[in-house]
N, C-alpha and C. Protein backbone atom coordinates (compact mmCIF):
# COMPACT_ATOMS: atom_id res chain seq x y z
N UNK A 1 18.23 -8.11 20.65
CA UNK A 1 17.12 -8.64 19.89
C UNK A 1 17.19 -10.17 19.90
N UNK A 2 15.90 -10.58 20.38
CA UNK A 2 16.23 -12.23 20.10
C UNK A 2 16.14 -12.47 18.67
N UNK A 3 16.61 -13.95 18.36
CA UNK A 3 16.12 -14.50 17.41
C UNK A 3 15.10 -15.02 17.27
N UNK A 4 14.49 -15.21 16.03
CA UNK A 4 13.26 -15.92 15.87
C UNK A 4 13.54 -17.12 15.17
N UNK A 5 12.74 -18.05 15.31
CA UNK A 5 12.77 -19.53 14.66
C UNK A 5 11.69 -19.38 14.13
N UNK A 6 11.61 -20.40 12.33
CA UNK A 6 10.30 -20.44 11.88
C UNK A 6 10.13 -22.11 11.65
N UNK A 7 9.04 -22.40 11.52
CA UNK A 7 8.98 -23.53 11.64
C UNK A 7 9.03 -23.74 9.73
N UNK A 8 9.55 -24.82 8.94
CA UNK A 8 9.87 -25.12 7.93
C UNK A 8 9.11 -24.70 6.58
N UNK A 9 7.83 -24.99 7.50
CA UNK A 9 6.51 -24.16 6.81
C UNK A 9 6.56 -23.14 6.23
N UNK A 10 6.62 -22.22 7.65
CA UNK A 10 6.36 -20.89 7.95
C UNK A 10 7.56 -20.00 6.95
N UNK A 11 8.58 -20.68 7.34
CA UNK A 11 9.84 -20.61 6.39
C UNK A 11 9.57 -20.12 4.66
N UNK A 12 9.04 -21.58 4.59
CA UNK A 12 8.62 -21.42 3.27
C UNK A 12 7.66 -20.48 2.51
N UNK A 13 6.37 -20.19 3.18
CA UNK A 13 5.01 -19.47 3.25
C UNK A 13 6.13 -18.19 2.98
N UNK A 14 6.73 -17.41 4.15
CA UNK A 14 7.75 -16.41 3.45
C UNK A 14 8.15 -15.97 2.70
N UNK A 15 9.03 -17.29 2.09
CA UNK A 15 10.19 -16.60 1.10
C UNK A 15 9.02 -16.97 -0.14
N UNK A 16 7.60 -17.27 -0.43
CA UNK A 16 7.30 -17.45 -1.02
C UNK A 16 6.78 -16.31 -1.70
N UNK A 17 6.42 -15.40 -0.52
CA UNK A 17 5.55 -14.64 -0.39
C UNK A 17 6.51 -13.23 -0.63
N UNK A 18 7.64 -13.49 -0.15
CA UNK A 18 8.68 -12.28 -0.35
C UNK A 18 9.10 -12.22 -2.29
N UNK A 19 9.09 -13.79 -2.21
CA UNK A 19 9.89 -13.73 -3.53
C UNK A 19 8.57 -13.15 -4.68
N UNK A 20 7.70 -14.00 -4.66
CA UNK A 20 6.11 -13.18 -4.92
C UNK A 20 5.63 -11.92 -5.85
N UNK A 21 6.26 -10.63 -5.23
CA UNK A 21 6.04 -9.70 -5.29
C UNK A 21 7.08 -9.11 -6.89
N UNK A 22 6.90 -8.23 -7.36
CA UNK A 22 7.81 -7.89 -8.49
C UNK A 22 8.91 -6.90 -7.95
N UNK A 23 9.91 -7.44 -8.11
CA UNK A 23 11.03 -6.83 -7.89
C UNK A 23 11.26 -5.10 -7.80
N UNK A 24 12.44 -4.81 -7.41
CA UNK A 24 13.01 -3.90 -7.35
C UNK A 24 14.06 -3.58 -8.93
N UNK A 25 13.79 -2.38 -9.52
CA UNK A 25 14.00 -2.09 -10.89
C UNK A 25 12.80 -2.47 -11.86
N UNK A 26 11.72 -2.99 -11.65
CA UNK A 26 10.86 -3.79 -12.51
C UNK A 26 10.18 -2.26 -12.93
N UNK A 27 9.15 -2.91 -14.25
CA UNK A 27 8.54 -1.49 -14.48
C UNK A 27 7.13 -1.88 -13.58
N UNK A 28 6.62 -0.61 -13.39
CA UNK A 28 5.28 -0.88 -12.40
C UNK A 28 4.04 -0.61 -13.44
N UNK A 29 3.05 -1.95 -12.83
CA UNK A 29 2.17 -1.67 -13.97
C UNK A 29 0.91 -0.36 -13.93
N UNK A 30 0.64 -0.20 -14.66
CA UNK A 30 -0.18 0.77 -14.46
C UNK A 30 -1.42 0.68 -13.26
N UNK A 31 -2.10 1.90 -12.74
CA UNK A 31 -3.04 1.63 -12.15
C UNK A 31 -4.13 2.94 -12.39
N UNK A 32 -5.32 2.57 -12.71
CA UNK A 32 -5.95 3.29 -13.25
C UNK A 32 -7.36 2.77 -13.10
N UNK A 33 -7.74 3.92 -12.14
CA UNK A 33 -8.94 2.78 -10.97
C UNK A 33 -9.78 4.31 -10.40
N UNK A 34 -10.92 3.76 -9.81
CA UNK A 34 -11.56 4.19 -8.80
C UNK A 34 -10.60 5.05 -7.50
N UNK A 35 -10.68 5.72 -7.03
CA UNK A 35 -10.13 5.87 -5.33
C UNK A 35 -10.99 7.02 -4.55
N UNK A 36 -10.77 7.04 -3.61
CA UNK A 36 -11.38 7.96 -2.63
C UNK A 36 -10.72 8.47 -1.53
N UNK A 37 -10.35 10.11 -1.76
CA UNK A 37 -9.36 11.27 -0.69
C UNK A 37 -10.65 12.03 0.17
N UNK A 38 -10.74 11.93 1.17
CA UNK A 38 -11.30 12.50 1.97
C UNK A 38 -12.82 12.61 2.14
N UNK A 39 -13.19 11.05 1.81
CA UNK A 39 -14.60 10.78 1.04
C UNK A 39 -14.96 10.94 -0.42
N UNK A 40 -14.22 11.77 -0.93
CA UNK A 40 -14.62 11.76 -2.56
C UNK A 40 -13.99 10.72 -3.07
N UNK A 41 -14.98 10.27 -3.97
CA UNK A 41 -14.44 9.13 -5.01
C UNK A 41 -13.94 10.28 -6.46
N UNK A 42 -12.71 9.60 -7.28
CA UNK A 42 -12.16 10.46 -8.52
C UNK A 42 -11.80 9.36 -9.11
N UNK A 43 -11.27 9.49 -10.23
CA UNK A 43 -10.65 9.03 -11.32
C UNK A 43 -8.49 8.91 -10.73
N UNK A 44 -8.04 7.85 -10.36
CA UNK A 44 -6.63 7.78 -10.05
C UNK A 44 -6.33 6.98 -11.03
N UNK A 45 -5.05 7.94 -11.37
CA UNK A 45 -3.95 7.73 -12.34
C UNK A 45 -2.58 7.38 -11.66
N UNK A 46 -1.78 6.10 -11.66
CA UNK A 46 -0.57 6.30 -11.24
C UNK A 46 0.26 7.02 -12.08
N UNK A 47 0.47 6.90 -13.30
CA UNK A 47 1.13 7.65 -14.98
C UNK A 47 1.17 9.04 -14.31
N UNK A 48 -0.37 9.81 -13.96
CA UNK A 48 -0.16 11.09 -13.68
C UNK A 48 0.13 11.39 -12.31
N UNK A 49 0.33 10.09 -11.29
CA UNK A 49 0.81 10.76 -9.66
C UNK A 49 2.59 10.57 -10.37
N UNK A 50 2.74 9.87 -10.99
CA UNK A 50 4.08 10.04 -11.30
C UNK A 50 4.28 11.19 -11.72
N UNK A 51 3.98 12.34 -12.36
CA UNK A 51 4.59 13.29 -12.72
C UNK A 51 4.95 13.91 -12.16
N UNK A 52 4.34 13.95 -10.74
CA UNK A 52 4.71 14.92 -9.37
C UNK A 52 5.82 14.45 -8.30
N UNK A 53 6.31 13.17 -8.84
CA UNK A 53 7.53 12.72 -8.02
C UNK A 53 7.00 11.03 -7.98
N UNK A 54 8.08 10.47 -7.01
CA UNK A 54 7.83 9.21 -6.30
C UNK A 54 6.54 8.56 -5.89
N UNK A 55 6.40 8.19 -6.68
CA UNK A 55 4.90 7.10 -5.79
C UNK A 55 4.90 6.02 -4.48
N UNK A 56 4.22 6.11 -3.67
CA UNK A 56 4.23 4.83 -2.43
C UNK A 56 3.36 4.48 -2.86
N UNK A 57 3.20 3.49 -3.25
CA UNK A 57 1.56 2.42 -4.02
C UNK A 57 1.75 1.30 -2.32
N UNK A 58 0.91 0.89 -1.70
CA UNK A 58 1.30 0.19 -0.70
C UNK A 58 -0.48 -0.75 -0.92
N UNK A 59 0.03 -1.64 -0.77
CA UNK A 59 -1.50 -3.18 -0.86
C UNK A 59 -1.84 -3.25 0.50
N UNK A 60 -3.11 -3.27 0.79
CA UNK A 60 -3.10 -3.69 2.00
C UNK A 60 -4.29 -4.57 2.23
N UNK A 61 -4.42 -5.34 2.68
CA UNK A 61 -6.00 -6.92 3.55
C UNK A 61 -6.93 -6.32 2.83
N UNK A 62 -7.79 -4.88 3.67
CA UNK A 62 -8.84 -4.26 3.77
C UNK A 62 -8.80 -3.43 4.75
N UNK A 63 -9.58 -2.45 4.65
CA UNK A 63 -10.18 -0.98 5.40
C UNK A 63 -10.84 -2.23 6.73
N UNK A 64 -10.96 -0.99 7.76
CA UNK A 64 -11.02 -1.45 8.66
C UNK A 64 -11.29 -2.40 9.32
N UNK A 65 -9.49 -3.07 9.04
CA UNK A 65 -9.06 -4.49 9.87
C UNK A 65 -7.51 -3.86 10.81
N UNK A 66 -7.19 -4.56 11.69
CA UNK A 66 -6.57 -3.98 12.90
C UNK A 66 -5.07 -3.29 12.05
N UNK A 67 -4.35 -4.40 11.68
CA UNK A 67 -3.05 -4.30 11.44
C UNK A 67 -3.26 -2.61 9.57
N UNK A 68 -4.12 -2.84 9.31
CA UNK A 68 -4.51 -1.59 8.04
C UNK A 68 -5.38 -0.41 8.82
N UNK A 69 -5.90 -0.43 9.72
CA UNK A 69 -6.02 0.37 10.61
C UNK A 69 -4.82 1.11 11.06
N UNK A 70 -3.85 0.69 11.72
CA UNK A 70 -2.43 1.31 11.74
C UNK A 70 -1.71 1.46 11.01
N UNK A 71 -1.68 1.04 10.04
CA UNK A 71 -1.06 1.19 8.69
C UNK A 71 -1.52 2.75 8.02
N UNK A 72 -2.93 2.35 7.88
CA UNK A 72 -3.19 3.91 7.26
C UNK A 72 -2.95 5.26 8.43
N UNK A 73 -3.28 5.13 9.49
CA UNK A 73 -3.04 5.83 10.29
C UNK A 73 -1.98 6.14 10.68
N UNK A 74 -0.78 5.41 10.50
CA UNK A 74 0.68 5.79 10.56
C UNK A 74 1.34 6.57 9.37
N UNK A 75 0.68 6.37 7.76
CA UNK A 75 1.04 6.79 6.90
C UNK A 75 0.39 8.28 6.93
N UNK A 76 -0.54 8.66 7.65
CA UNK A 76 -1.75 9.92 7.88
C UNK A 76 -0.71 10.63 8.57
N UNK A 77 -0.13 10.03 9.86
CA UNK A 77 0.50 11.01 10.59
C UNK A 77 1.91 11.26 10.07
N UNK A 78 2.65 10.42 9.22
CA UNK A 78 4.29 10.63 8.47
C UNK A 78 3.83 11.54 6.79
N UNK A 79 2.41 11.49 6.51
CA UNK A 79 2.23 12.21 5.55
C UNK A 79 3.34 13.49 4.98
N UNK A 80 3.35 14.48 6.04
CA UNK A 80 4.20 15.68 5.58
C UNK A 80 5.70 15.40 5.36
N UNK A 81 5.88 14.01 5.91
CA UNK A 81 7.45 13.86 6.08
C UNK A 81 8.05 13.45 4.19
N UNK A 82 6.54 12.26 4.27
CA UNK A 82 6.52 11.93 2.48
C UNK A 82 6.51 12.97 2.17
N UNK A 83 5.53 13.90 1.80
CA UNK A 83 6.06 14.98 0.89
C UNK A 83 7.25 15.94 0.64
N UNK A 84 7.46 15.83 1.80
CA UNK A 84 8.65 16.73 2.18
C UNK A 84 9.75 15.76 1.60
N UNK A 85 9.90 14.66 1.08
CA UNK A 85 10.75 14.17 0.39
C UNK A 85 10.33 13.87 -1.33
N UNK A 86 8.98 14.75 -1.54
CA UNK A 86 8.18 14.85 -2.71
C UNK A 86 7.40 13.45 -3.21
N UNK A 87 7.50 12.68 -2.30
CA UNK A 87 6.64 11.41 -3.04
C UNK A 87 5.04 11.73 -2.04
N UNK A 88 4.44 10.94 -3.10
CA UNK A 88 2.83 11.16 -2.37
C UNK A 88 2.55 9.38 -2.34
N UNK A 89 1.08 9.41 -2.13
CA UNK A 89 1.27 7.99 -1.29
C UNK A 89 -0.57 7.87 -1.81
N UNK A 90 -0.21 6.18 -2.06
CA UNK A 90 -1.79 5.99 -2.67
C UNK A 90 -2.25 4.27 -1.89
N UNK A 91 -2.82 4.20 -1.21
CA UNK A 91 -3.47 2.90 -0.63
C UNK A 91 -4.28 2.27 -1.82
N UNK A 92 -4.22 0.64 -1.65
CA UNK A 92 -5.07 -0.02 -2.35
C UNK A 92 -5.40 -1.33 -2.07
N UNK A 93 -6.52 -1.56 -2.35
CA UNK A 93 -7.45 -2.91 -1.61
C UNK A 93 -8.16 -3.48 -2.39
N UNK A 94 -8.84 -4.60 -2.23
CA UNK A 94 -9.88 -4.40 -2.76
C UNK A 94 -11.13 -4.22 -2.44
N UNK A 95 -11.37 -3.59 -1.00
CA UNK A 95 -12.54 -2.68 -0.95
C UNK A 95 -13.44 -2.16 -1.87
N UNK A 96 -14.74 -2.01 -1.67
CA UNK A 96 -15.42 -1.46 -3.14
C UNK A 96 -15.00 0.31 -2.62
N UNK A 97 -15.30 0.86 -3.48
CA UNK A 97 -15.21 2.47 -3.53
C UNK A 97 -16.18 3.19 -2.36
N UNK A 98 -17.04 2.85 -2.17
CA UNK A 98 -17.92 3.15 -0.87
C UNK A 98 -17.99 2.67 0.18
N UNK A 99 -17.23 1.63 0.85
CA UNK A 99 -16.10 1.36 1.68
C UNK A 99 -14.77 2.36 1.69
N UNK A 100 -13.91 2.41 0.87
CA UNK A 100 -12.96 3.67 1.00
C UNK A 100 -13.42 4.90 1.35
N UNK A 101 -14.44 5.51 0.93
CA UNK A 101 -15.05 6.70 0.75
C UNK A 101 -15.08 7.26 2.35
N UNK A 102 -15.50 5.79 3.10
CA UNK A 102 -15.46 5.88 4.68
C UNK A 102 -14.55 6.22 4.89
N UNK A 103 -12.94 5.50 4.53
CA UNK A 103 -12.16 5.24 5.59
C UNK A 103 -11.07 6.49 4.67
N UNK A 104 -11.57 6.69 4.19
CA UNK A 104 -10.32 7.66 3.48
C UNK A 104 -10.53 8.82 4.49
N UNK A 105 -11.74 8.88 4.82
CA UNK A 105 -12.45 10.26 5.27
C UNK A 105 -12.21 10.26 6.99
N UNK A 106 -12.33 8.91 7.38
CA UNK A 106 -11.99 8.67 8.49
C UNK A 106 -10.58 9.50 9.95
N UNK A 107 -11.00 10.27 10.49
CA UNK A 107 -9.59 11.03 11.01
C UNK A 107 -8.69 9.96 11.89
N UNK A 108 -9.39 8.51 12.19
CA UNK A 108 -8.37 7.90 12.76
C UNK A 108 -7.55 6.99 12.07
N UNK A 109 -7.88 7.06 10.91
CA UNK A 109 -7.14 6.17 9.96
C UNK A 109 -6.94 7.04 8.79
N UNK A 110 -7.03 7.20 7.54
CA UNK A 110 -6.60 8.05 6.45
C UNK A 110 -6.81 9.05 6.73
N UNK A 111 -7.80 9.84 6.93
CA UNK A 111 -7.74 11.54 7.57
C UNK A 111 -7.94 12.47 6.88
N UNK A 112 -8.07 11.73 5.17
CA UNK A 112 -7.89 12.79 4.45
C UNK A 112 -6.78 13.12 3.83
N UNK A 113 -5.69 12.19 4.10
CA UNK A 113 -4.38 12.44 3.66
C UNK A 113 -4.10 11.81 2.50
N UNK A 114 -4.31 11.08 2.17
CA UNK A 114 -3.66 10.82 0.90
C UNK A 114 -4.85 10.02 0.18
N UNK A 115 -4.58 9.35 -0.83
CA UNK A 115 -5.97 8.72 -1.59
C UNK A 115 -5.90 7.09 -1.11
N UNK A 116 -6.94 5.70 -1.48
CA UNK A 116 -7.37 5.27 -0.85
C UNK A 116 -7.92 4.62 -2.44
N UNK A 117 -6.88 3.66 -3.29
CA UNK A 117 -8.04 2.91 -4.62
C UNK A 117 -8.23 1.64 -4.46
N UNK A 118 -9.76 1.50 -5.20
CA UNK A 118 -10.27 0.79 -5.39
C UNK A 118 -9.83 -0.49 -6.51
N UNK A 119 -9.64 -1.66 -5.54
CA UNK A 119 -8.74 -2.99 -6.54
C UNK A 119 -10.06 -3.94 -6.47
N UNK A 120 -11.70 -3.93 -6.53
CA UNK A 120 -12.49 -4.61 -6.63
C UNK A 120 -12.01 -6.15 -6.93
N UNK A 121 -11.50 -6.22 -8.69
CA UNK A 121 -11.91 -7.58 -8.81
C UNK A 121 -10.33 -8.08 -8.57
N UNK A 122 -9.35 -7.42 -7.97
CA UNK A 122 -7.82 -7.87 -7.62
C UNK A 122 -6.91 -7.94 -8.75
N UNK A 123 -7.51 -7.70 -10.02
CA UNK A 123 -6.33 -7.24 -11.14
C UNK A 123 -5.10 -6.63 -11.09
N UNK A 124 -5.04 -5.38 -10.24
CA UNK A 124 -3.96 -4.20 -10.17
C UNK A 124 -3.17 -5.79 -9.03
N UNK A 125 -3.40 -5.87 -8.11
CA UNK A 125 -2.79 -6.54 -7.20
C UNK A 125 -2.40 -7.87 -7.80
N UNK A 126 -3.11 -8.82 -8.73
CA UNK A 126 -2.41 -9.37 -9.47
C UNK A 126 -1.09 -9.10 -10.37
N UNK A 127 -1.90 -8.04 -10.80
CA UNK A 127 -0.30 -7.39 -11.95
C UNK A 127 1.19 -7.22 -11.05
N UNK A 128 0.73 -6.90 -9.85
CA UNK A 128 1.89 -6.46 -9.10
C UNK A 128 2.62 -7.95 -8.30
N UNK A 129 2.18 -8.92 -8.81
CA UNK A 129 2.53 -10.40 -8.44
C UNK A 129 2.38 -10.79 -7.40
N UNK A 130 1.40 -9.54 -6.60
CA UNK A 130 0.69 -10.01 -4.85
C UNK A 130 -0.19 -11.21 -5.04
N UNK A 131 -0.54 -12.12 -4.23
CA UNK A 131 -0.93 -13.13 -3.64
C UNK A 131 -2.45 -12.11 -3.27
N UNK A 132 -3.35 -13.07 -3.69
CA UNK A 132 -5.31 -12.51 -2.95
C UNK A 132 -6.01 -13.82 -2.61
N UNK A 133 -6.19 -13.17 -1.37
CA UNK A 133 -7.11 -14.68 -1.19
C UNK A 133 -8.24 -14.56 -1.23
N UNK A 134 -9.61 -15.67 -1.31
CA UNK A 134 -10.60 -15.28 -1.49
C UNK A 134 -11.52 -14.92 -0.38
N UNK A 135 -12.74 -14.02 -0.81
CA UNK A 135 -13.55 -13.76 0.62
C UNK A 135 -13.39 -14.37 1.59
N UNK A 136 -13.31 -14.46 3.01
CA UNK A 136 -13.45 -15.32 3.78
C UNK A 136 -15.05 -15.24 4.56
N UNK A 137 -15.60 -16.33 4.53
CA UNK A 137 -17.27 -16.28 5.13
C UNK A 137 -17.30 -15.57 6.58
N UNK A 138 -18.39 -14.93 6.64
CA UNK A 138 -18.44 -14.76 8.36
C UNK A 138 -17.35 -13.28 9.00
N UNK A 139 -16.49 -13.17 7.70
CA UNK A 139 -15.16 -11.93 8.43
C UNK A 139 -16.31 -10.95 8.11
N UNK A 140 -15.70 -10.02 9.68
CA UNK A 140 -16.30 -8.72 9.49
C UNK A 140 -15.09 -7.70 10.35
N UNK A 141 -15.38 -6.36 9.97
CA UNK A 141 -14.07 -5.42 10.39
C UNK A 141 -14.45 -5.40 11.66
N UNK A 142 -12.86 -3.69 11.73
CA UNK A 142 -12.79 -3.43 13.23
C UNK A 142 -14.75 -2.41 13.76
N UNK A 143 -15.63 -2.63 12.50
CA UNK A 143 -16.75 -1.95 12.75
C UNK A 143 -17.64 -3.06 13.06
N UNK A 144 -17.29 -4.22 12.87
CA UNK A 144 -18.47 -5.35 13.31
C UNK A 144 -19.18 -5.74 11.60
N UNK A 145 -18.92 -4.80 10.60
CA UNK A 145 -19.53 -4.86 9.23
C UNK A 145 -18.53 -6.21 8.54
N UNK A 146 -19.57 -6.67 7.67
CA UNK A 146 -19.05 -7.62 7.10
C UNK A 146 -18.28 -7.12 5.93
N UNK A 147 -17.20 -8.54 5.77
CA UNK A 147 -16.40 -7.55 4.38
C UNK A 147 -16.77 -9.34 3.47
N UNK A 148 -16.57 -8.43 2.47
CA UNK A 148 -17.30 -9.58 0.91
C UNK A 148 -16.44 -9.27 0.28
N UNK A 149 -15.25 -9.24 0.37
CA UNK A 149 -14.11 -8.71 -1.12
C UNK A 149 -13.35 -9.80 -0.26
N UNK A 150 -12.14 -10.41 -1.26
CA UNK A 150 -10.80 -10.85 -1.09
C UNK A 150 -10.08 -9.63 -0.54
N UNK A 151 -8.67 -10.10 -0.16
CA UNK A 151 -7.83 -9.61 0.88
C UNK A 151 -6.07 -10.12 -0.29
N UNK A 152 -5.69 -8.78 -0.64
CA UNK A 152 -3.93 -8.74 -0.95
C UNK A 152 -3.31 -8.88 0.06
N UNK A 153 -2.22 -9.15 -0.42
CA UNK A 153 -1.29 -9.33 0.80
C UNK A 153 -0.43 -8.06 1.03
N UNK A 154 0.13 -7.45 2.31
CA UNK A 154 0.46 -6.30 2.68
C UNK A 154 1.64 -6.27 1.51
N UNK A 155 2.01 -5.60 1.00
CA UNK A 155 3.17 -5.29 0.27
C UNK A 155 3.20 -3.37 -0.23
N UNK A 156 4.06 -2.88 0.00
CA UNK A 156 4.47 -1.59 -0.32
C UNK A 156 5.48 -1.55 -1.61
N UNK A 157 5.56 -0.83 -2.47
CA UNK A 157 6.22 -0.40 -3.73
C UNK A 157 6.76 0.93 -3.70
N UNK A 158 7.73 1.25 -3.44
CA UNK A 158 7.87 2.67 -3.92
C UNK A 158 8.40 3.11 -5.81
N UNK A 159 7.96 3.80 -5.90
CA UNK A 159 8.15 4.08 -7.57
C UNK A 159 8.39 5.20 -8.17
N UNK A 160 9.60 5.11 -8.83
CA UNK A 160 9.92 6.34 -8.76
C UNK A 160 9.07 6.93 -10.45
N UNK A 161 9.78 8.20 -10.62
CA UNK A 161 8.96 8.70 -11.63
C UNK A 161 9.07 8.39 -12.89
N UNK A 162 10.09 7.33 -13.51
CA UNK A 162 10.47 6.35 -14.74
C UNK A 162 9.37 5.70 -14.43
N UNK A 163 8.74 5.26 -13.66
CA UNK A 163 7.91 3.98 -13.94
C UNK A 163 8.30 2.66 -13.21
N UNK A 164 9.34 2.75 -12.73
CA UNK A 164 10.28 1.98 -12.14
C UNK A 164 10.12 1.53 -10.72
N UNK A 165 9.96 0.10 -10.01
CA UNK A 165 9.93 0.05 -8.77
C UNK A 165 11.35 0.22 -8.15
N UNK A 166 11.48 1.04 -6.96
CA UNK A 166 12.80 1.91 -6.40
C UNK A 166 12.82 0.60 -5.15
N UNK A 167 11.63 0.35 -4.69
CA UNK A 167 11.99 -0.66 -3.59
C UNK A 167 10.43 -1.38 -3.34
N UNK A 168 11.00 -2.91 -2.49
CA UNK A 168 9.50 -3.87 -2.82
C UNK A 168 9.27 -4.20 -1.34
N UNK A 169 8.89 -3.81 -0.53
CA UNK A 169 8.69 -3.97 1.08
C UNK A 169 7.30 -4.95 1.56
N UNK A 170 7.70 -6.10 2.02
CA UNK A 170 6.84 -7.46 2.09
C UNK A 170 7.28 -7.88 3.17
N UNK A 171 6.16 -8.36 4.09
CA UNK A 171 6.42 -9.41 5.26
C UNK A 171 6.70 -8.68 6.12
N UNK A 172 6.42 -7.04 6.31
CA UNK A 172 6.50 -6.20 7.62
C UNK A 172 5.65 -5.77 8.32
N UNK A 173 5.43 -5.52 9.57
CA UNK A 173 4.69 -5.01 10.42
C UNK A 173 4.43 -3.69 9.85
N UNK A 174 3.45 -3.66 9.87
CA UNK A 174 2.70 -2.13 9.36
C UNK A 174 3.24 -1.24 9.30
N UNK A 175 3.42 -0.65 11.30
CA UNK A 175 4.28 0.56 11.40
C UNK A 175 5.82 0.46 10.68
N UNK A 176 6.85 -0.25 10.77
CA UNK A 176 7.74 -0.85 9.82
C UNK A 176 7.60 -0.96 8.54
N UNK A 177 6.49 -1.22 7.93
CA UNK A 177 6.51 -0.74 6.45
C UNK A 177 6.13 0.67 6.09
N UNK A 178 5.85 1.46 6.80
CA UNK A 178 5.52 2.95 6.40
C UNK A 178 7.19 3.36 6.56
N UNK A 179 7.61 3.13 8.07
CA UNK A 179 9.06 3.26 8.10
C UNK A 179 10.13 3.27 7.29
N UNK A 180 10.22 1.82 6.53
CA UNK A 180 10.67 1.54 5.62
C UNK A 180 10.48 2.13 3.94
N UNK A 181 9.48 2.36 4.21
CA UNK A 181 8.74 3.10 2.53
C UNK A 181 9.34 4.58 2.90
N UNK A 182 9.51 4.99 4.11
CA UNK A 182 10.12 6.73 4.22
C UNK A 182 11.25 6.78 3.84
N UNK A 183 12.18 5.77 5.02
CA UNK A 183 12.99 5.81 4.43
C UNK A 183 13.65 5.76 3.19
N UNK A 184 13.01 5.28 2.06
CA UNK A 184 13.55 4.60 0.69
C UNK A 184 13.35 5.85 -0.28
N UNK A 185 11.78 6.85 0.21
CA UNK A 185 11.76 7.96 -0.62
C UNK A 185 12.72 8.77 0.04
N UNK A 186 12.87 8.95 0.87
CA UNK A 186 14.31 10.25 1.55
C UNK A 186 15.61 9.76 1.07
N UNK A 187 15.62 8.33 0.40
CA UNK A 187 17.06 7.69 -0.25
C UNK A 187 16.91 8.36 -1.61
N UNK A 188 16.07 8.18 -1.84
CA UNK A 188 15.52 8.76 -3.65
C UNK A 188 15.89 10.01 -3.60
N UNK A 189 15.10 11.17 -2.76
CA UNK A 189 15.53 12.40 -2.53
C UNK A 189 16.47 12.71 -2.13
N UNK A 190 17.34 12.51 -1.35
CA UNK A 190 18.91 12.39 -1.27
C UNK A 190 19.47 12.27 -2.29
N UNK A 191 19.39 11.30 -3.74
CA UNK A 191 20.23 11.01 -4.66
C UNK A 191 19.73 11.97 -5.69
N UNK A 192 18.41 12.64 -5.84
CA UNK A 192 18.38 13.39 -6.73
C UNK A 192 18.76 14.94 -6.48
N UNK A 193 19.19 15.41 -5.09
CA UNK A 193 20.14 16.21 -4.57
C UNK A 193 21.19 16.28 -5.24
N UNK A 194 21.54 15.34 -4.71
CA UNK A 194 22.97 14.49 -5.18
C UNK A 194 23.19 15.07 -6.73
N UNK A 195 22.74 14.47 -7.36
CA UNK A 195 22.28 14.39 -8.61
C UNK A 195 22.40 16.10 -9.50
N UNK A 196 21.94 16.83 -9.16
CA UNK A 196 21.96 18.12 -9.07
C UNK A 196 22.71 19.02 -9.11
């Protein structure tokens, strides 16, 4: 593997951006929003996906842009592996709800697999100490459609069922952060084996 050099900047922009995010052990704040599984829009509760195990809460830009394009689509196809370590998995943007409704439904990207909420005015993504920037003029997706919402910064959370963030995954390549988010729930499930 080579090394990489960052330039002093870039350096900084980083650890700014790593440090940023709310820790590992922190409590996670609630989220209690809009979302959309397989085109339907519902009522999402994180409080009540917690009861069923581990949460993957993962932030991402926006629905169809390249690098969240593979993102959701990598988490679509490792879906059974998450469950099979009992955590379920919830995307969030700030897309409006009829934007998701698309892409949740979408078979090359969400598929139907897991849910897909709505962070409109960037509150939830604030709470979680992500970085949003504002609209950018003129951006439009991988559909040619324009997008009018701000953009979070990629960050993944896994959470376990205290309420508790188990791990804070920032500054990774997409496929690498689904990776990383598996791995951390199969660490969880391992210890509550363990545990047993």
């Amino acid at each position: 593997m080579k090394p990489v050099f960052l330039t002093g900047l870039a350096l900084a922009w980083l650890s700014a951006s790593a440090v940023a995010a709310l820790p590992e052990g922190h409590p996670a704040p609630a989220i209690e929003t809009q979302a959309s599984q397989a085109g339907k829009a519902f009522a999402y509760s994180l409080g009540d996906a917690l009861k069923k195990g581990p949460v993957v809460v993962y932030f991402y830009p926006s629905a169809y842009t390249g690098g969240c394009n593979i993102q959701a689509h990598s988490f679509a196809v490792n879906h059974d592996k998450f469950a099979a370590a009992g955590a379920t998995i919830v995307g969030v943007s700030l897309d409006s709800i009829e934007r998701l409704n698309e892409f949740s439904a979408d078979p090359s990207f969400c598929a139907g697999k897991f849910p897909v909420a709505s962070d409109a005015g960037g509150s939830i993504s604030k709470a979680y100490d992500l970085a949003v920037r504002d609209p950018q003029p003129g951006k439009t997706d991988s559909r040619g459609q324009a997008i009018d919402h701000g953009f979070a910064e990629r960050t993944t959370f896994v959470v376990t069922p205290d309420g508790k963030i188990a791990a804070t995954l920032g500054g990774l390549k997409p496929e690498e952060n689904v990776a990383q988010a598996l791995a951390a729930v199969e660490r969880l499930a391992g210890q509550r084996h363990a545990d047993q």
